[in-house]
C-alpha atoms as a PDB file:
ATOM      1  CA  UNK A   1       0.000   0.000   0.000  1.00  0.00           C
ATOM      2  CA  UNK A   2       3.306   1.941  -0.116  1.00  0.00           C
ATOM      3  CA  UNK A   3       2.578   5.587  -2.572  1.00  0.00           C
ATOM      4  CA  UNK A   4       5.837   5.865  -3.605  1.00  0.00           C
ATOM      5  CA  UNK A   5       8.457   3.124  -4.478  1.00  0.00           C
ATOM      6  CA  UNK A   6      11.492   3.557  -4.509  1.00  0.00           C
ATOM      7  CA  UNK A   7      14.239   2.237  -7.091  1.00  0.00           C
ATOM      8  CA  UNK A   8      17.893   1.284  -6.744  1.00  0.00           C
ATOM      9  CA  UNK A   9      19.980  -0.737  -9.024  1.00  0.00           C
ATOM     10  CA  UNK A  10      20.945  -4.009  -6.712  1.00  0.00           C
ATOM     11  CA  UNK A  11      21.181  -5.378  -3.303  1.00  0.00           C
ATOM     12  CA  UNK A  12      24.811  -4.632  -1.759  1.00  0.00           C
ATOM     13  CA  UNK A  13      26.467  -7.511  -0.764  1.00  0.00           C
ATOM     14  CA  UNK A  14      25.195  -7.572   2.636  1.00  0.00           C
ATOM     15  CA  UNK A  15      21.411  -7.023   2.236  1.00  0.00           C
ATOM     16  CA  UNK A  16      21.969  -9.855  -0.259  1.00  0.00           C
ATOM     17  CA  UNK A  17      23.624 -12.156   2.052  1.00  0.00           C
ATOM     18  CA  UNK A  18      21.086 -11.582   4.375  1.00  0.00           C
ATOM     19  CA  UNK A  19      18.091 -11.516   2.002  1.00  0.00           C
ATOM     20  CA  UNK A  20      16.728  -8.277   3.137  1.00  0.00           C
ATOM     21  CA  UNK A  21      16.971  -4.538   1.959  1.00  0.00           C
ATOM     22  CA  UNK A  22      17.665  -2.102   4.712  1.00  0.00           C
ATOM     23  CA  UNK A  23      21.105  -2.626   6.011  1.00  0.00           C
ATOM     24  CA  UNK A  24      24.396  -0.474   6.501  1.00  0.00           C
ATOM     25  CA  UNK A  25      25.384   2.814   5.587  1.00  0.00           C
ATOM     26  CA  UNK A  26      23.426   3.746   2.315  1.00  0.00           C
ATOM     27  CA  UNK A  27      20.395   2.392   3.869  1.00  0.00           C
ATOM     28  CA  UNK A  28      21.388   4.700   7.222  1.00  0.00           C
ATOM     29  CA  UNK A  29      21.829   7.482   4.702  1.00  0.00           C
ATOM     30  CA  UNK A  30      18.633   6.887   3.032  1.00  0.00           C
ATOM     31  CA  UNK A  31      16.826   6.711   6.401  1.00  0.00           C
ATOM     32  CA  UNK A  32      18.413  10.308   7.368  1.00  0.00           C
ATOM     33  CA  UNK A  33      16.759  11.509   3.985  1.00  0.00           C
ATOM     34  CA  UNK A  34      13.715  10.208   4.775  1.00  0.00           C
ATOM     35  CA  UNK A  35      13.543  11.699   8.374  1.00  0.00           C
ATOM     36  CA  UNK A  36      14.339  14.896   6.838  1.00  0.00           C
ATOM     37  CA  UNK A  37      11.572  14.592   4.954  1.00  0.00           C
ATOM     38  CA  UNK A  38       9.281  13.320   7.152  1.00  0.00           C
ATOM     39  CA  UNK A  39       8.648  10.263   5.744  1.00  0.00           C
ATOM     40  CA  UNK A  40       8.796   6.523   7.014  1.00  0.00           C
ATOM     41  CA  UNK A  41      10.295   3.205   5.784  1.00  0.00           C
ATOM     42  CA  UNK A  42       6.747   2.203   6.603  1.00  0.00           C
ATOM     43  CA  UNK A  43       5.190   4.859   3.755  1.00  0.00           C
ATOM     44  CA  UNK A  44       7.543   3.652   1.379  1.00  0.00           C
ATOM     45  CA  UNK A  45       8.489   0.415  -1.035  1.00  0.00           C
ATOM     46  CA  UNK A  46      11.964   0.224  -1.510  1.00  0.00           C
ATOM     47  CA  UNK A  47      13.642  -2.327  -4.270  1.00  0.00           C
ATOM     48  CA  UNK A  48      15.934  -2.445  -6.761  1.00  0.00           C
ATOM     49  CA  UNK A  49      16.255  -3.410 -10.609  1.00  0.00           C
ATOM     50  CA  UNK A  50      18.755  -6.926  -9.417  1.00  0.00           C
ATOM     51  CA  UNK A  51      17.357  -9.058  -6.992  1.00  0.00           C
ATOM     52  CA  UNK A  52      21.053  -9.777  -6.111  1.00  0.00           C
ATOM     53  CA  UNK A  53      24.412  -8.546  -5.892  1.00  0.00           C
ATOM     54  CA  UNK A  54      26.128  -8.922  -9.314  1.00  0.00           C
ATOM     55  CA  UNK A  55      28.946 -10.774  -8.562  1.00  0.00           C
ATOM     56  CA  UNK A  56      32.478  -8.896  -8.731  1.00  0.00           C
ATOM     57  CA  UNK A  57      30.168  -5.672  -9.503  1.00  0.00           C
ATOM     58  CA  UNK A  58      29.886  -6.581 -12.909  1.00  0.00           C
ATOM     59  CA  UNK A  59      27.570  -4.672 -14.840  1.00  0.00           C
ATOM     60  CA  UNK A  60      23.807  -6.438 -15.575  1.00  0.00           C
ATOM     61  CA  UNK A  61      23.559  -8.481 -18.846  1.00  0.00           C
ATOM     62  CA  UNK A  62      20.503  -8.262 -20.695  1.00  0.00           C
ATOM     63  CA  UNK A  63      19.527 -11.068 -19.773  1.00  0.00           C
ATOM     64  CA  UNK A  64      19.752 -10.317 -16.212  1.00  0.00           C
ATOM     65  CA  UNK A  65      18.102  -7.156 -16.509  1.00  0.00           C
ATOM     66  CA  UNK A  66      15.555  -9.410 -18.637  1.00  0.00           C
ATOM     67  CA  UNK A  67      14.599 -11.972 -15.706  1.00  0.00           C
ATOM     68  CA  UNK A  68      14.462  -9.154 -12.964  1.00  0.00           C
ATOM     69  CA  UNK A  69      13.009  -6.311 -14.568  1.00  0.00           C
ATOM     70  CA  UNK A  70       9.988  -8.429 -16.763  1.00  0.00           C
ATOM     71  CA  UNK A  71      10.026 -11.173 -13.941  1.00  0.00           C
ATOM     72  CA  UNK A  72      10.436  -9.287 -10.708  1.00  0.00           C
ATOM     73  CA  UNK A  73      10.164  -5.466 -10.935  1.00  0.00           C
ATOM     74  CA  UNK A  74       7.186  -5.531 -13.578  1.00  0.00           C
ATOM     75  CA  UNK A  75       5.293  -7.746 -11.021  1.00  0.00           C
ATOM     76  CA  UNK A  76       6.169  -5.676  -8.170  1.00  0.00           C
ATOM     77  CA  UNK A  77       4.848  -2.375  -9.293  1.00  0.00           C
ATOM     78  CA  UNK A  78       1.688  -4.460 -10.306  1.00  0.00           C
ATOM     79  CA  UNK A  79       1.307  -5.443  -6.849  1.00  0.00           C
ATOM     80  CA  UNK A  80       2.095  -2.082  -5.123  1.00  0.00           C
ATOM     81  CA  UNK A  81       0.367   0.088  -7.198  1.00  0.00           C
ATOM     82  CA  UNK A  82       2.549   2.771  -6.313  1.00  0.00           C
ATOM     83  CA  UNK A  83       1.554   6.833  -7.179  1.00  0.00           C
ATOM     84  CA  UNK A  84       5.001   7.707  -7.771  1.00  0.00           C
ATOM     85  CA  UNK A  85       8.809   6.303  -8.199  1.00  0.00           C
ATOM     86  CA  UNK A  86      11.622   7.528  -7.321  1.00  0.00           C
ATOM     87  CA  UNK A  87      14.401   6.107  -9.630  1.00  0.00           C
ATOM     88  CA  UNK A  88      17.999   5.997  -7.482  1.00  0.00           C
ATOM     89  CA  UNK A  89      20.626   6.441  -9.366  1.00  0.00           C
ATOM     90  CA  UNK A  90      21.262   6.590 -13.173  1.00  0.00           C
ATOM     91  CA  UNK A  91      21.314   2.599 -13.616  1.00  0.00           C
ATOM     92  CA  UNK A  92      17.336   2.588 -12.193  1.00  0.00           C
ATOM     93  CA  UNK A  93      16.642   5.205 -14.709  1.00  0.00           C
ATOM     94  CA  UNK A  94      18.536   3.766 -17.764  1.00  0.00           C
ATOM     95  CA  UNK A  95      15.603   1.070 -17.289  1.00  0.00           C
ATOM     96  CA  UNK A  96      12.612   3.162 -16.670  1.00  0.00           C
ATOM     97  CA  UNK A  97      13.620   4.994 -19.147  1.00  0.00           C
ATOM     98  CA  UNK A  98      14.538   2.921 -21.498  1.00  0.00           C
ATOM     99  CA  UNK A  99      17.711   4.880 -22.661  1.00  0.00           C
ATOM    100  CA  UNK A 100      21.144   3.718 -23.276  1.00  0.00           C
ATOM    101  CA  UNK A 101      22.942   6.334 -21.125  1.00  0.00           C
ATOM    102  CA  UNK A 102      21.106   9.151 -18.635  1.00  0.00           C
ATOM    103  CA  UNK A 103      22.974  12.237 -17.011  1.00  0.00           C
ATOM    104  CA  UNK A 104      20.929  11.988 -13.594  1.00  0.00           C
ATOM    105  CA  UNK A 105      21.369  16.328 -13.824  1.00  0.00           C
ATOM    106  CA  UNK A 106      19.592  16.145 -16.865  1.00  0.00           C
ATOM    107  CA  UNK A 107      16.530  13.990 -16.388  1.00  0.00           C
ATOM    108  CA  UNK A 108      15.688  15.269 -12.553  1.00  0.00           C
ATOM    109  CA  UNK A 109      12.729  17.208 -11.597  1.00  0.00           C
ATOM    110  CA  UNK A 110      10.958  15.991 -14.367  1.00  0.00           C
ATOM    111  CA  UNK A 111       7.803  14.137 -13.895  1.00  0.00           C
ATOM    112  CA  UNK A 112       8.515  10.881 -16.027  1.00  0.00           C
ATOM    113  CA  UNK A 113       6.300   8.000 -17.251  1.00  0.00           C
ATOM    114  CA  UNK A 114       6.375   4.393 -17.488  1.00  0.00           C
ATOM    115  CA  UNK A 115       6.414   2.704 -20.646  1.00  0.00           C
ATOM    116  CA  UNK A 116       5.952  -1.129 -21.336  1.00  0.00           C
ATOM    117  CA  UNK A 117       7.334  -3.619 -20.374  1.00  0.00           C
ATOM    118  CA  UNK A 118       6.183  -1.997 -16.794  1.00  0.00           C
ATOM    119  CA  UNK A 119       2.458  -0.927 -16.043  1.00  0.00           C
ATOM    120  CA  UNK A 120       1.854   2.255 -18.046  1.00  0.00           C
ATOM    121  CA  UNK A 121       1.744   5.830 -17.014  1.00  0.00           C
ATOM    122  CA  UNK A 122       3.107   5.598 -13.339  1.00  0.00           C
ATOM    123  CA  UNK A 123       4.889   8.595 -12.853  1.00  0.00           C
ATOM    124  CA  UNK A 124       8.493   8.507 -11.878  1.00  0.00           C
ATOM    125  CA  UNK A 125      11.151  10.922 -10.971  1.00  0.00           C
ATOM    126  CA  UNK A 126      15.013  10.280 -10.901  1.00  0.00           C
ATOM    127  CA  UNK A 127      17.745  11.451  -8.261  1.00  0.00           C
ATOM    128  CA  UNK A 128      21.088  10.374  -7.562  1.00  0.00           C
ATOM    129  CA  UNK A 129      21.495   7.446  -5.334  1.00  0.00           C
ATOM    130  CA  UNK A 130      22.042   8.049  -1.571  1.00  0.00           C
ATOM    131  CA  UNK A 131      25.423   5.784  -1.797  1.00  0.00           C
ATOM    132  CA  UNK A 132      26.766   8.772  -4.361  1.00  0.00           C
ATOM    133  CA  UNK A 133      27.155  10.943  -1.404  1.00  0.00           C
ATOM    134  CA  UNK A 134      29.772   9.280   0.098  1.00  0.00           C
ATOM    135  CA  UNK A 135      32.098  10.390  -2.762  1.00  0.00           C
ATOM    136  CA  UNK A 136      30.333  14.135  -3.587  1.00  0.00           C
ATOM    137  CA  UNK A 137      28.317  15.201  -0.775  1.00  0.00           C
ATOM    138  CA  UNK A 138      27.335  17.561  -2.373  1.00  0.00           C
ATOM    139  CA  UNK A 139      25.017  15.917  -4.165  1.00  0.00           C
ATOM    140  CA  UNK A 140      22.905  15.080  -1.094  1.00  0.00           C
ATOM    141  CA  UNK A 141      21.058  18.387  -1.561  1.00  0.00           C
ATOM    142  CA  UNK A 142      19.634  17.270  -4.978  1.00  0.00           C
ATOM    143  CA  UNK A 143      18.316  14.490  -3.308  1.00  0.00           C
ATOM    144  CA  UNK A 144      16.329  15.978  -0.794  1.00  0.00           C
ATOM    145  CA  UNK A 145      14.733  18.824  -3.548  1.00  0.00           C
ATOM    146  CA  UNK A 146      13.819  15.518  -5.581  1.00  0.00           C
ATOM    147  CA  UNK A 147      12.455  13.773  -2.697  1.00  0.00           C
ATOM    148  CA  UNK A 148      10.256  17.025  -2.137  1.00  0.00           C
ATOM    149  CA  UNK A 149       9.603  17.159  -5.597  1.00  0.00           C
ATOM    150  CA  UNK A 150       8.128  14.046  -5.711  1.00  0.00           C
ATOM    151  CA  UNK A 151       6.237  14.506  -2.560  1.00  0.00           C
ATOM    152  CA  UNK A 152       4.547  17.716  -4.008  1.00  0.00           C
ATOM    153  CA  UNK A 153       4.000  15.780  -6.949  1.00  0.00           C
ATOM    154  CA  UNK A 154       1.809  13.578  -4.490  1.00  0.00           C
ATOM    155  CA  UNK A 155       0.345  16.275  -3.057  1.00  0.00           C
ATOM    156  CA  UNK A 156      -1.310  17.784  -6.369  1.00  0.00           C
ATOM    157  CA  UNK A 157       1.029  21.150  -5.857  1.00  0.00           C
ATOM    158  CA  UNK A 158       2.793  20.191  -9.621  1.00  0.00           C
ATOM    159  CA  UNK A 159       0.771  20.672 -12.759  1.00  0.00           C
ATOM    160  CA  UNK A 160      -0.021  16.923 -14.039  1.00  0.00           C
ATOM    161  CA  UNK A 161       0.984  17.906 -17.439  1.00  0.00           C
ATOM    162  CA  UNK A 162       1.903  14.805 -19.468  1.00  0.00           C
ATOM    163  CA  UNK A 163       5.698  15.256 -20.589  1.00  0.00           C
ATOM    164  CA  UNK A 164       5.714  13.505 -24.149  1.00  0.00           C
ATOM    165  CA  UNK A 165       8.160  10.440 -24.705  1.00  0.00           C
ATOM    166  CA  UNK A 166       9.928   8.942 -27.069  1.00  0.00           C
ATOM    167  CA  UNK A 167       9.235   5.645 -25.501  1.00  0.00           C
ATOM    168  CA  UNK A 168       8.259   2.312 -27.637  1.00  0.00           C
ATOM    169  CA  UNK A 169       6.062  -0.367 -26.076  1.00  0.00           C
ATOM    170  CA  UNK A 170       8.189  -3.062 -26.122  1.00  0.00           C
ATOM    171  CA  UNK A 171       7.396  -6.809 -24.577  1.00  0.00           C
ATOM    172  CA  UNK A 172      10.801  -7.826 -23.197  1.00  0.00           C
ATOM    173  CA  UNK A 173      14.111  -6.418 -21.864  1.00  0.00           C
ATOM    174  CA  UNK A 174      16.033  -7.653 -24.776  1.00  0.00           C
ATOM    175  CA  UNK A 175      14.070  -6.100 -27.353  1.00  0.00           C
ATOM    176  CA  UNK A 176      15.479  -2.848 -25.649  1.00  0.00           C
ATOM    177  CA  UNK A 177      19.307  -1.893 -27.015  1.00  0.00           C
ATOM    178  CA  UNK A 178      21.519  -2.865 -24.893  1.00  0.00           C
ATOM    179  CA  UNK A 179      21.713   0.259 -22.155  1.00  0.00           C
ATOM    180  CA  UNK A 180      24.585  -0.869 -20.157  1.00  0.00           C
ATOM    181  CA  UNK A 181      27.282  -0.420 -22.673  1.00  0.00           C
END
């Protein structure tokens, strides 16, 4: 019954060891951000694009990206029926948005829709991930203006003008160029 879902690319090692989201520092990190905010864990659906860790942090093959997103992720957002995403990080929005390569700066605080293979027309927003911060803290800010963006977005205070796509419906990952390379 979450309303907004978020999105990160994988599991890190640990939550995958343990089989559960939610644990070390980006999750502490992510937890300040949502204080901040005034938000709970509770309010929120948190998953990621890889149901596990790629091994020696390779990037996802298509096929991987295949069985998760179509298998997993499609299926999720079914369930949850959420009113908004936030995508974390530019890996979660190379999927949404179906692109080969995404400058996070560039596609922020934009209202976004999804496209097949996912339920249509949810409306999804992309930040930076909360781990990016450890390297440019900077970027922190950003995160908390898109987190409020998205909230207002919630709250009916953002026009819900329909931002036109060059999206294709497409039935499975691999009919998608490859958007990791």
């Amino acid at each position: 019954n979450a309303k907004i879902m978020l999105i990160g690319e994988s599991p890190n090692e640990e939550e995958d060891r343990q089989g559960k989201l939610g644990i070390g520092k980006v999750a502490k990190m992510l937890d300040s951000i949502l204080i901040e905010l005034g938000l709970s864990r509770e309010e929120i659906y948190v998953t990621n694009i890889l149901k596990c860790h790629p091994l020696f942090n390779h990037p996802p093959t298509v096929s991987q990206l295949e069985v998760c997103t179509v298998t997993y992720l499609r299926k999720e957002m079914e369930q949850v029926r959420p009113e908004i995403i936030i995508c974390m990080g530019a890996n979660a929005a190379k999927t949404l948005l179906a692109e080969r390569s995404v400058q996070v700066m560039e596609v922020r605080k934009q209202l976004h829709y999804t496209q097949g293979p996912f339920p249509r027309d949810i409306p999804f927003i992309v930040t930076y991930h909360p781990a990016a911060t450890f390297h440019k803290p900077e970027l922190l800010e950003f995160i908390i203006e898109d987190f409020e963006f998205a909230k207002d977005s919630l709250d009916g205070k953002l026009p819900a003008v329909r931002k036109k796509t060059r999206n294709e419906k497409v039935n499975r990952i691999s009919d998608i160029p490859d958007i990791y390379n």
